[in-house]
Protein backbone atom coordinates (compact mmCIF):
# COMPACT_ATOMS: atom_id res chain seq x y z
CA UNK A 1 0.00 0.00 0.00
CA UNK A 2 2.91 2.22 0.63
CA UNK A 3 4.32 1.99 -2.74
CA UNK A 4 0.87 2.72 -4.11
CA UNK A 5 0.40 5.82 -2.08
CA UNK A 6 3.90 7.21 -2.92
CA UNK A 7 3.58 6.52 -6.54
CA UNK A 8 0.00 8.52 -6.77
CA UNK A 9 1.81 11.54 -5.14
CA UNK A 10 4.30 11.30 -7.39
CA UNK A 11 1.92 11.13 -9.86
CA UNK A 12 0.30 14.03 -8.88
CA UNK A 13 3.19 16.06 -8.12
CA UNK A 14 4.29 15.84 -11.75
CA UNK A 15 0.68 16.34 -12.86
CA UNK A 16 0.16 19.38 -10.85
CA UNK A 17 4.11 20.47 -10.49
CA UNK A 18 3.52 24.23 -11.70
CA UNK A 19 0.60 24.90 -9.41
CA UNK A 20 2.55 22.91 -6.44
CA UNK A 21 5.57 25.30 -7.70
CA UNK A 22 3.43 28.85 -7.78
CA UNK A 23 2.01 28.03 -4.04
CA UNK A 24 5.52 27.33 -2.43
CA UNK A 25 6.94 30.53 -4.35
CA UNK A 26 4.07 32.36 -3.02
CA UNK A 27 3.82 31.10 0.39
CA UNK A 28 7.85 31.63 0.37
CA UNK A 29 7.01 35.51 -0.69
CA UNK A 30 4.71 36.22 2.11
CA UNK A 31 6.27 34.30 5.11
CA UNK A 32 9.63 35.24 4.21
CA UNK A 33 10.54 37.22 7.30
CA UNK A 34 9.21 34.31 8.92
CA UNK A 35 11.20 31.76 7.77
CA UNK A 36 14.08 33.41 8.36
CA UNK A 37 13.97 34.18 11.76
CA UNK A 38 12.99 30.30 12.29
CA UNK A 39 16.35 29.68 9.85
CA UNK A 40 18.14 32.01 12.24
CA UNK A 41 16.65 30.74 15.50
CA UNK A 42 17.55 27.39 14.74
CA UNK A 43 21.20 27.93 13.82
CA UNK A 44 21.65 29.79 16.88
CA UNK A 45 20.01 26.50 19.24
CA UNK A 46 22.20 24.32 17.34
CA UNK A 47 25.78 26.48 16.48
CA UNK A 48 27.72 23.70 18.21
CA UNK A 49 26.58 20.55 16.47
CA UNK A 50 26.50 22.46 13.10
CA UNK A 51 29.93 24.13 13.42
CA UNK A 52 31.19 20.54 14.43
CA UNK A 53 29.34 18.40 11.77
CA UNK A 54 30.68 20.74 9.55
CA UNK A 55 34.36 20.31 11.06
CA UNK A 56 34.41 16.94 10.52
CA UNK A 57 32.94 16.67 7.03
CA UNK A 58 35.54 19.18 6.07
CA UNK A 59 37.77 16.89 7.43
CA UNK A 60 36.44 13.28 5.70
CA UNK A 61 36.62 15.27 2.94
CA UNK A 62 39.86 17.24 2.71
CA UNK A 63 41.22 15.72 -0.18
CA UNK A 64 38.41 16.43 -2.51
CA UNK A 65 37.61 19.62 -1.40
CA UNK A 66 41.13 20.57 -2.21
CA UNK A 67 41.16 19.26 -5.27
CA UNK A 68 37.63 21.43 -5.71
CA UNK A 69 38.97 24.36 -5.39
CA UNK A 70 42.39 23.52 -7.24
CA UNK A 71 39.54 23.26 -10.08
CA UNK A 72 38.11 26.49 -9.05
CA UNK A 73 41.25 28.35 -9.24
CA UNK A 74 41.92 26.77 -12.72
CA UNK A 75 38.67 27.54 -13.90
CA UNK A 76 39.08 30.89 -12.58
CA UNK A 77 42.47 31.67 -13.87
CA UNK A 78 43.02 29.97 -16.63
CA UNK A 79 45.91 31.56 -17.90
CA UNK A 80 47.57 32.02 -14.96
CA UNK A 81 50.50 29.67 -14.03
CA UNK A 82 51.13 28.69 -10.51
CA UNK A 83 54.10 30.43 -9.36
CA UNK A 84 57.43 28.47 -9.39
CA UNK A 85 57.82 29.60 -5.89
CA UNK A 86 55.83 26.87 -4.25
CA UNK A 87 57.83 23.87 -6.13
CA UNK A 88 61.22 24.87 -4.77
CA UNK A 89 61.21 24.29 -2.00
CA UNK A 90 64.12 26.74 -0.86
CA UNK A 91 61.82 29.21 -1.19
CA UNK A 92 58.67 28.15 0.65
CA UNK A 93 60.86 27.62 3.14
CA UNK A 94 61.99 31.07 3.16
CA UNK A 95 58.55 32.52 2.26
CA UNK A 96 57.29 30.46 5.48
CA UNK A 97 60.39 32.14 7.83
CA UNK A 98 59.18 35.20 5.89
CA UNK A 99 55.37 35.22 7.36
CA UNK A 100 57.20 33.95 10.26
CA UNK A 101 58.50 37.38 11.08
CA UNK A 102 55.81 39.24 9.71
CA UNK A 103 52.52 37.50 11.68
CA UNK A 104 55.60 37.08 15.08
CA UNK A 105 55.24 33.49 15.20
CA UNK A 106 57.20 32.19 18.29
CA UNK A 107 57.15 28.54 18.19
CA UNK A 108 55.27 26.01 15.77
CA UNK A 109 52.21 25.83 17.97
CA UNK A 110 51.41 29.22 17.00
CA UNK A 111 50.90 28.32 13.42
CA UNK A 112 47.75 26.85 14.36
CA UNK A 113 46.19 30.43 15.08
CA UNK A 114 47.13 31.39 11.77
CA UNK A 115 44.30 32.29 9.15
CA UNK A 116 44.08 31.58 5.29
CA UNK A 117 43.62 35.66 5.07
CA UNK A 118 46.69 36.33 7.24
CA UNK A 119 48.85 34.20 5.40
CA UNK A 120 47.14 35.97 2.32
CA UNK A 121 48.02 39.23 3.33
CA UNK A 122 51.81 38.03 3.23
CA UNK A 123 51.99 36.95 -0.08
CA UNK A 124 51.31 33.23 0.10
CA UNK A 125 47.89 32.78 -1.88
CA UNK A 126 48.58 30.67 -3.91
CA UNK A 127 50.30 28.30 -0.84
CA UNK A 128 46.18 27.24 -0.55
CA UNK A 129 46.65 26.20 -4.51
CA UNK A 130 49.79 24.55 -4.50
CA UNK A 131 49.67 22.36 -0.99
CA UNK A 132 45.31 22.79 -0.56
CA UNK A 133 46.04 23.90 3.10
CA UNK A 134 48.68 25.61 5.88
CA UNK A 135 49.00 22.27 7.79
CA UNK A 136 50.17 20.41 4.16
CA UNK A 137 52.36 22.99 3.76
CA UNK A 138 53.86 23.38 7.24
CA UNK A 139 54.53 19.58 7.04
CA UNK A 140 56.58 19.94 3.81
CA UNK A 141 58.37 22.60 4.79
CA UNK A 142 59.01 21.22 8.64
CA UNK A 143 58.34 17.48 8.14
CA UNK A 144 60.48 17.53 11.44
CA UNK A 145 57.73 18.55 13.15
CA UNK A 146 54.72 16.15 14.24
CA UNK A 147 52.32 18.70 12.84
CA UNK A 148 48.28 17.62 13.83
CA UNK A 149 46.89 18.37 10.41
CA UNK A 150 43.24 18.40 11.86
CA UNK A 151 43.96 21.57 13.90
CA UNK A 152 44.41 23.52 10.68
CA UNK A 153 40.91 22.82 9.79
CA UNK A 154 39.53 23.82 12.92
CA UNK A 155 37.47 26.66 12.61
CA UNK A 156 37.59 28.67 15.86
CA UNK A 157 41.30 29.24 15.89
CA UNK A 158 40.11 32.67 17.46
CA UNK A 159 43.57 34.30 14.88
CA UNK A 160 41.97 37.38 15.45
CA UNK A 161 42.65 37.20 19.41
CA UNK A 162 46.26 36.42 18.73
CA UNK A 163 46.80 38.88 16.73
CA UNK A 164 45.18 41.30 19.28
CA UNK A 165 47.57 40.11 21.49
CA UNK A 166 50.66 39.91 19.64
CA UNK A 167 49.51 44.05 19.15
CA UNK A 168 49.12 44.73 22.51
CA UNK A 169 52.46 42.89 23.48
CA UNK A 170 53.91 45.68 21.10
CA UNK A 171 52.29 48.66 22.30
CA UNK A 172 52.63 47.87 25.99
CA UNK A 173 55.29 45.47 26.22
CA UNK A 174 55.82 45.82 30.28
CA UNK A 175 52.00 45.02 31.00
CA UNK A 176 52.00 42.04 29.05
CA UNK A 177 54.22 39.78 31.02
């Protein structure tokens, strides 16, 4: 009986599909603020499991999201060329004591509070292209290291707050300690 009863709404879904269509668009129009604020209200309830689902299918799916938006960025710039830069690897290793400097990383563990638009703002772009993320980068680069690539991922990092403090540690130096 199931099958029966599916198959006549699906019957009558594609008979009636435009109507169906026109009611939901309509509907959508007038409650609109409405389902919103329910959208909104319900992220808010459940910020935790959703930032952490999404944490871990970023994670199961690293290598083809990389590989995503390696595609992007060919799609995007077709003519471009990678740079040379990030197959010697010399140079990423200078480029990395570079940003080093620049963002006042201390030890390695700090690299882990380190944003895709910080390292951006020091030239290394097209790092994300080349290695698809900090942590595979980092490892080439330091493979003496035990480097947790899963903390690279991780989305409250909170690299604004570091570099607050990193700031303040400038400006005030003898309050800091």
């Amino acid at each position: 009986n199931k099958e029966i009863a599916r198959e006549q709404q699906r019957q009558y879904y594609l008979k009636n599909k435009e109507t169906i269509n026109e009611k939901v668009r309509q509907y959508r129009l007038k409650n609109n603020e409405t389902i919103k604020e329910k959208q909104r209200q319900y992220r808010l309830k459940n910020k935790d499991t959703i930032n952490e689902l999404q944490r871990l299918y970023r994670l199961k799916n690293k290598d083809t999201i990389s590989e995503r938006q390696r595609q992007h960025y060919d799609k995007k710039f077709p003519t471009r060329k990678r740079s040379r830069i990030w197959k010697n690897p010399k140079q990423v290793r200078e480029f990395f004591e570079s940003a080093r400097a620049q963002l006042y990383v201390s030890e390695p563990m700090d690299w882990y509070r380190i944003s895709y638009k910080q390292i951006y703002n020091v030239g290394g772009g097209g790092l994300y292209c080349a290695f698809g993320s900090l942590g595979e980068a980092l490892q080439y680069v330091y493979p003496e290291f035990d480097w947790d690539l899963s903390k690279f991922s991780f989305r409250g990092k909170k690299s604004a707050q570091r570099w607050l403090c990193v700031i303040l540690e400038q400006i005030l130096p003898e309050k800091t300690e």
